[in-house]
Protein backbone atom coordinates (compact mmCIF):
# COMPACT_ATOMS: atom_id res chain seq x y z
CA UNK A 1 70.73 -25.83 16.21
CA UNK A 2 74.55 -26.96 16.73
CA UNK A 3 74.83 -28.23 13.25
CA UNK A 4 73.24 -25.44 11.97
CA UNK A 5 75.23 -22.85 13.79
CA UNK A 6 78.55 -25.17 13.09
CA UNK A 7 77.49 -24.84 9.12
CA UNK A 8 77.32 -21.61 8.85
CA UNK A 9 79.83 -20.76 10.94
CA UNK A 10 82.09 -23.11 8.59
CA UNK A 11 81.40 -21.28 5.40
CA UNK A 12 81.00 -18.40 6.37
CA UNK A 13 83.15 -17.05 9.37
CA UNK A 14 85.64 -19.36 9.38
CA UNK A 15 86.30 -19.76 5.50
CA UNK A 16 89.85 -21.95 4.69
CA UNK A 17 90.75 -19.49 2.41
CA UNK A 18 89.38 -15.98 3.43
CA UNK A 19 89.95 -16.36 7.62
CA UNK A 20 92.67 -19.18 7.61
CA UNK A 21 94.14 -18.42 3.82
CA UNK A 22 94.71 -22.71 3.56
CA UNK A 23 94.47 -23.80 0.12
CA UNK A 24 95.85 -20.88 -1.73
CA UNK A 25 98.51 -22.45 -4.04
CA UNK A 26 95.54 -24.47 -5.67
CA UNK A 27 93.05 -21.37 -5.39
CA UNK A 28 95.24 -19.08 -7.42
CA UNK A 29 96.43 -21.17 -9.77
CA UNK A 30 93.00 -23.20 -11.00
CA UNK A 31 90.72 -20.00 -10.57
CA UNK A 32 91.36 -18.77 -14.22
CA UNK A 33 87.96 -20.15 -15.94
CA UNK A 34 84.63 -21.37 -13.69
CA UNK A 35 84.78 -24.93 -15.06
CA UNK A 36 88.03 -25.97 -13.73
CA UNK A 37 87.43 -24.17 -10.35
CA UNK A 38 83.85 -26.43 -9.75
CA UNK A 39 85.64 -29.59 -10.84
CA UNK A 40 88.42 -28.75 -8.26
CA UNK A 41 85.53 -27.26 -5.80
CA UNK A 42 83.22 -30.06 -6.01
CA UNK A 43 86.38 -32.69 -5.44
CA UNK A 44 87.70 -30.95 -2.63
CA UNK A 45 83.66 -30.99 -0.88
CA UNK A 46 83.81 -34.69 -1.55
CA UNK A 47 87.96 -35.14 0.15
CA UNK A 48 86.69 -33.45 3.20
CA UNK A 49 83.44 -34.59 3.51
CA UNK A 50 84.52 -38.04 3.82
CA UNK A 51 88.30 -37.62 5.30
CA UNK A 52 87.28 -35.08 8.39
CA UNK A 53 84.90 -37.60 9.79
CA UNK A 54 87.76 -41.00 9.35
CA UNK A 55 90.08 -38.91 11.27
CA UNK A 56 87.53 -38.66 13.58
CA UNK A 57 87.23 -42.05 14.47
CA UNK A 58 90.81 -42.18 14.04
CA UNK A 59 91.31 -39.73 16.56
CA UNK A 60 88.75 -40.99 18.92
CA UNK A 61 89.22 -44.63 18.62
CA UNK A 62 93.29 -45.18 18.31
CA UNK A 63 95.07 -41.69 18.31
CA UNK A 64 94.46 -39.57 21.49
CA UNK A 65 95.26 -40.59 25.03
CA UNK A 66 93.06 -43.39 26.52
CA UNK A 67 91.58 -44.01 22.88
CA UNK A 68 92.68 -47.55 23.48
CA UNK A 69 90.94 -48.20 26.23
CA UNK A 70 88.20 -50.81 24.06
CA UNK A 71 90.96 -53.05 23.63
CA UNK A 72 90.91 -53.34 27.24
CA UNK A 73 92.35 -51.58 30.73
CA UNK A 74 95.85 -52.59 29.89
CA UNK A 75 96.14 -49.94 26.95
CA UNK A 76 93.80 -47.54 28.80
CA UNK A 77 97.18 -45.27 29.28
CA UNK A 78 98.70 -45.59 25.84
CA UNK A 79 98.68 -42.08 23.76
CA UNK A 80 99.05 -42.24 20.12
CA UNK A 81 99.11 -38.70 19.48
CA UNK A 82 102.20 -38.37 17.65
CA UNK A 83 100.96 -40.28 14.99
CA UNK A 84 98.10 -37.96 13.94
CA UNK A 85 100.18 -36.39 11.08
CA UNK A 86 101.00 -39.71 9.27
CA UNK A 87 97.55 -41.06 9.57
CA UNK A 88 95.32 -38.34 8.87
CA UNK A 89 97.72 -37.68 5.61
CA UNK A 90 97.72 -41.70 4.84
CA UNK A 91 93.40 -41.32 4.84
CA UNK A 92 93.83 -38.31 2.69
CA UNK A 93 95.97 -39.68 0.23
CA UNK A 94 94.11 -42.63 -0.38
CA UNK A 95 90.73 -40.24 -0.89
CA UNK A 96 92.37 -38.27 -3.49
CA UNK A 97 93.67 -41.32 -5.37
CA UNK A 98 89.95 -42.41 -5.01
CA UNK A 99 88.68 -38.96 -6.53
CA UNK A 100 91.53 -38.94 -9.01
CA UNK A 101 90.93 -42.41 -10.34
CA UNK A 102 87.03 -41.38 -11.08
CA UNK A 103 87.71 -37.97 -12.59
CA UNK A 104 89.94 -39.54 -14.89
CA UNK A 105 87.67 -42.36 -15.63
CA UNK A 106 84.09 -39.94 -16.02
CA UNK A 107 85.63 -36.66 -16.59
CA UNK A 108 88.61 -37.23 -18.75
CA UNK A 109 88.43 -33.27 -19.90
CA UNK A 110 88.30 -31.74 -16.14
CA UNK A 111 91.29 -34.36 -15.57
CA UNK A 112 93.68 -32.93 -18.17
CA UNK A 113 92.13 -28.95 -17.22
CA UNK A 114 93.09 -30.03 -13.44
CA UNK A 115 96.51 -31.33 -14.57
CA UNK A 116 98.90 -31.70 -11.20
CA UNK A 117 96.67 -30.00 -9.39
CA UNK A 118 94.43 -32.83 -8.97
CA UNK A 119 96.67 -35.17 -7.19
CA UNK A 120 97.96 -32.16 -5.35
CA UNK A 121 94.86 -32.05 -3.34
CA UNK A 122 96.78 -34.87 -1.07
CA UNK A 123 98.94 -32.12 0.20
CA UNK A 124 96.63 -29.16 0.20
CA UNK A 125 96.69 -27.16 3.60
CA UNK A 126 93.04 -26.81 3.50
CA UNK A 127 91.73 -30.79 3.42
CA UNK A 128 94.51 -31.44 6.36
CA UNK A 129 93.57 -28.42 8.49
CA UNK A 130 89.75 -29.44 8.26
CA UNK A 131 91.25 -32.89 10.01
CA UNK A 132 93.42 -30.78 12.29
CA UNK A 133 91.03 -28.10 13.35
CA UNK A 134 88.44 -30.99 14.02
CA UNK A 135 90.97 -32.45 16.50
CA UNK A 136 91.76 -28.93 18.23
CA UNK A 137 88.30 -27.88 18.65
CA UNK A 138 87.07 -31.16 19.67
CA UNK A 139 84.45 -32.05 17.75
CA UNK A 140 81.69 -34.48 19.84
CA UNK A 141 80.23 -36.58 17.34
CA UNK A 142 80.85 -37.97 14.03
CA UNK A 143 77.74 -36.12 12.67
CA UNK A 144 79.41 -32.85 14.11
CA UNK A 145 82.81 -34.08 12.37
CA UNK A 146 81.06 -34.78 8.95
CA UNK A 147 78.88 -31.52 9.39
CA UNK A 148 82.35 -29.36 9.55
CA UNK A 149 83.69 -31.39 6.90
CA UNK A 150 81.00 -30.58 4.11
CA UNK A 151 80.79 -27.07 5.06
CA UNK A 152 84.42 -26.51 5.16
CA UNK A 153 84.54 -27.80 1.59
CA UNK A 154 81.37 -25.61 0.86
CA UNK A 155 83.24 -22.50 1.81
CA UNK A 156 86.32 -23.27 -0.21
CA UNK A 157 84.03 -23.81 -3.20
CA UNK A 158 82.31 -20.66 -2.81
CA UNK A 159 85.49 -18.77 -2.62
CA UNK A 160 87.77 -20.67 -5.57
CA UNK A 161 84.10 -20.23 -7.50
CA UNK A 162 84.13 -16.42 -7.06
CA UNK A 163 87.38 -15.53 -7.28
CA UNK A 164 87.20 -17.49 -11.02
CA UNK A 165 84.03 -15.61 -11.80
CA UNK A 166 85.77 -12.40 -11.15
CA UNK A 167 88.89 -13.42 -12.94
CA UNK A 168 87.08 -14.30 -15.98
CA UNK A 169 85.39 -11.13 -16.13
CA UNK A 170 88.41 -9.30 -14.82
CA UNK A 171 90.04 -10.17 -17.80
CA UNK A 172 88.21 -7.40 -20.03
CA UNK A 173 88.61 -4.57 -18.13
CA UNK A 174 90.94 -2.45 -18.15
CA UNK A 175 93.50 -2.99 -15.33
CA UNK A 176 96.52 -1.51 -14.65
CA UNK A 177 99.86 -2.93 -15.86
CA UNK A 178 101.63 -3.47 -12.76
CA UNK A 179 98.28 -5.17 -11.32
CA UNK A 180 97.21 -7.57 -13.56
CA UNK A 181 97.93 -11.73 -12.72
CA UNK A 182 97.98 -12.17 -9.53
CA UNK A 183 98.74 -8.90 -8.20
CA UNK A 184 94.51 -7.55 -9.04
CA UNK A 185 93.73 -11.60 -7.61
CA UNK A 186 95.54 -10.92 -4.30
CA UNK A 187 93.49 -7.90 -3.68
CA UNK A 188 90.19 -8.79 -4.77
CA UNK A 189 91.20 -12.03 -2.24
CA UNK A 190 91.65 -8.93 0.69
CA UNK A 191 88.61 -7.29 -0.18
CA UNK A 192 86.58 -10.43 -0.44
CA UNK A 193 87.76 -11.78 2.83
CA UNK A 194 87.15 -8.30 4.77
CA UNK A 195 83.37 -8.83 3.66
CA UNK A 196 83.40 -12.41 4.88
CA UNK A 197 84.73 -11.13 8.21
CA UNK A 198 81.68 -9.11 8.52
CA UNK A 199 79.66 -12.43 8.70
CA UNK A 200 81.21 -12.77 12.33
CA UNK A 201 78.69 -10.23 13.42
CA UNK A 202 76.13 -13.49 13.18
CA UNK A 203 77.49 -15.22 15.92
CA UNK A 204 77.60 -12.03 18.54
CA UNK A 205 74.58 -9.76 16.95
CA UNK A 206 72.26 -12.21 19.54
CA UNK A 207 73.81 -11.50 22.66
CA UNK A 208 74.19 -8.27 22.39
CA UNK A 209 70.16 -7.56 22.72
CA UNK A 210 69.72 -8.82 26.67
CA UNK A 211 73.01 -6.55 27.81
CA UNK A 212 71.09 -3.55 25.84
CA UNK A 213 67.79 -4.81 27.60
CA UNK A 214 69.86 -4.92 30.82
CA UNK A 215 71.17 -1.51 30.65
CA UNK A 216 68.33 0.09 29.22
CA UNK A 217 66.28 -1.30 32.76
CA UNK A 218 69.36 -0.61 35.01
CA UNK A 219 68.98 3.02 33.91
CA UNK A 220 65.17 3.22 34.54
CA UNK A 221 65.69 2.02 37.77
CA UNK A 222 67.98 4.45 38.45
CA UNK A 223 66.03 6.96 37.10
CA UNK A 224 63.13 5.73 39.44
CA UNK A 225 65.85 5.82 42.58
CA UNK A 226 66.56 9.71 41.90
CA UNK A 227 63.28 10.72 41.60
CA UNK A 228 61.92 8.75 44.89
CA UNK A 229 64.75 10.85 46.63
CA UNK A 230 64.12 13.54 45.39
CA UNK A 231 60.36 13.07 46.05
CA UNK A 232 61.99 12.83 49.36
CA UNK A 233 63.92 15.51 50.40
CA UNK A 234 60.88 18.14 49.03
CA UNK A 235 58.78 15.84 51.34
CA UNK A 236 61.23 16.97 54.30
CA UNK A 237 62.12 20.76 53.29
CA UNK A 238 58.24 21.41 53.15
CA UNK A 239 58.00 19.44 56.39
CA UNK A 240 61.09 21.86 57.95
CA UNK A 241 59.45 24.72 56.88
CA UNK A 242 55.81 24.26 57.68
């Protein structure tokens, strides 16, 4: 159920681009035609997928404090923290070469569509803030880590693949002058990530039903509680009287 929850959640609530807007020099600029934007999609799945879960072990294994500690008790206390930057940006650099090495080699067409964008991926705020936010929220496992990984990468997709479904389509209507480029593509962006805030509503729509459950008994009690003393004090007027 964690993984599932932690998947959807992911894609979903916590979208890179429409909750943390990471990625959006790359989502802007290759969202003009579909094809581009699932070659770019599908390689930034694959950079995440396999990068969040090394800088897991990274993290767990060498960077944070006490990490050390299966060398032995004498580097129990060392912490490696400040490293973090350089390392999970080394592990992401060499991925993208990786990705950018087969593109070009398979998919010499999406390589020249992709242009600098491709290697660009190295530096994109959305493959190093999956590796960060791993680290803040503390991820337990490595399934976990690869888990938020994929789906991360799942929810960019979906939104560089929308946004370049609506810009292709976009292109024929008739939009204002002072709104078309990226002026129309920043607020279809707004309105697209106000609905993907709505899918919050997933994680708290659950506990909500005991509280109304609660309250709805509290109130019968209560009910019950007036009309025993009520019951009552007839019970002792007709006894006063009589």
């Amino acid at each position: 159920m964690e993984h599932v929850e932690l998947f959807f959640k992911s894609i979903f609530v916590d979208n890179m681009v429409f909750a943390t807007f990471l990625g959006m020099c790359s989502y802007l600029a290759v969202s003009k035609k579909v094809s581009t934007a699932v070659g770019l999609g599908a390689a930034v799945i694959f950079v995440l997928a396999v990068t969040v879960p090394l800088n897991w072990l990274l993290d767990q294994y060498i960077l944070r404090e006490g990490a050390l500690s299966w060398l032995g008790p004498e580097y129990a206390d060392y912490d490696l923290g400040f490293l973090s930057f350089i390392l999970f940006i080394a592990t992401i650099a060499t991925m993208v070469q990786l990705v950018e090495i087969v593109v070009e080699k398979f998919s010499p067409s999406l390589y020249n569509s992709l242009g600098i964008f491709l290697p660009l991926i190295a530096v994109n705020c959305a493959i190093l803030g999956g590796s960060l936010f791993m680290q803040s929220r503390d991820i337990a496992t490595l399934g976990l880590a690869f888990n938020y990984g994929l789906s991360s990468g799942i929810g960019w997709f979906l939104a560089i693949l929308a946004i370049a479904a609506i810009r292709e389509k976009i292109r024929y209507s008739n939009v204002p002058a002072p709104l078309r480029g990226l002026g129309i593509t920043f607020i279809i962006t707004g309105l697209m990530a106000i609905g993907f805030m709505s899918f919050g509503g997933m994680l708290t729509g659950g506990d909500d039903a005991p509280k109304k459950e609660e309250t709805k008994t509290a109130v019968e009690q209560k009910e019950i509680n007036n009309t025993m003393e009520t019951t009552e004090e007839v019970a002792e007027v007709s006894t006063i009287t009589e």
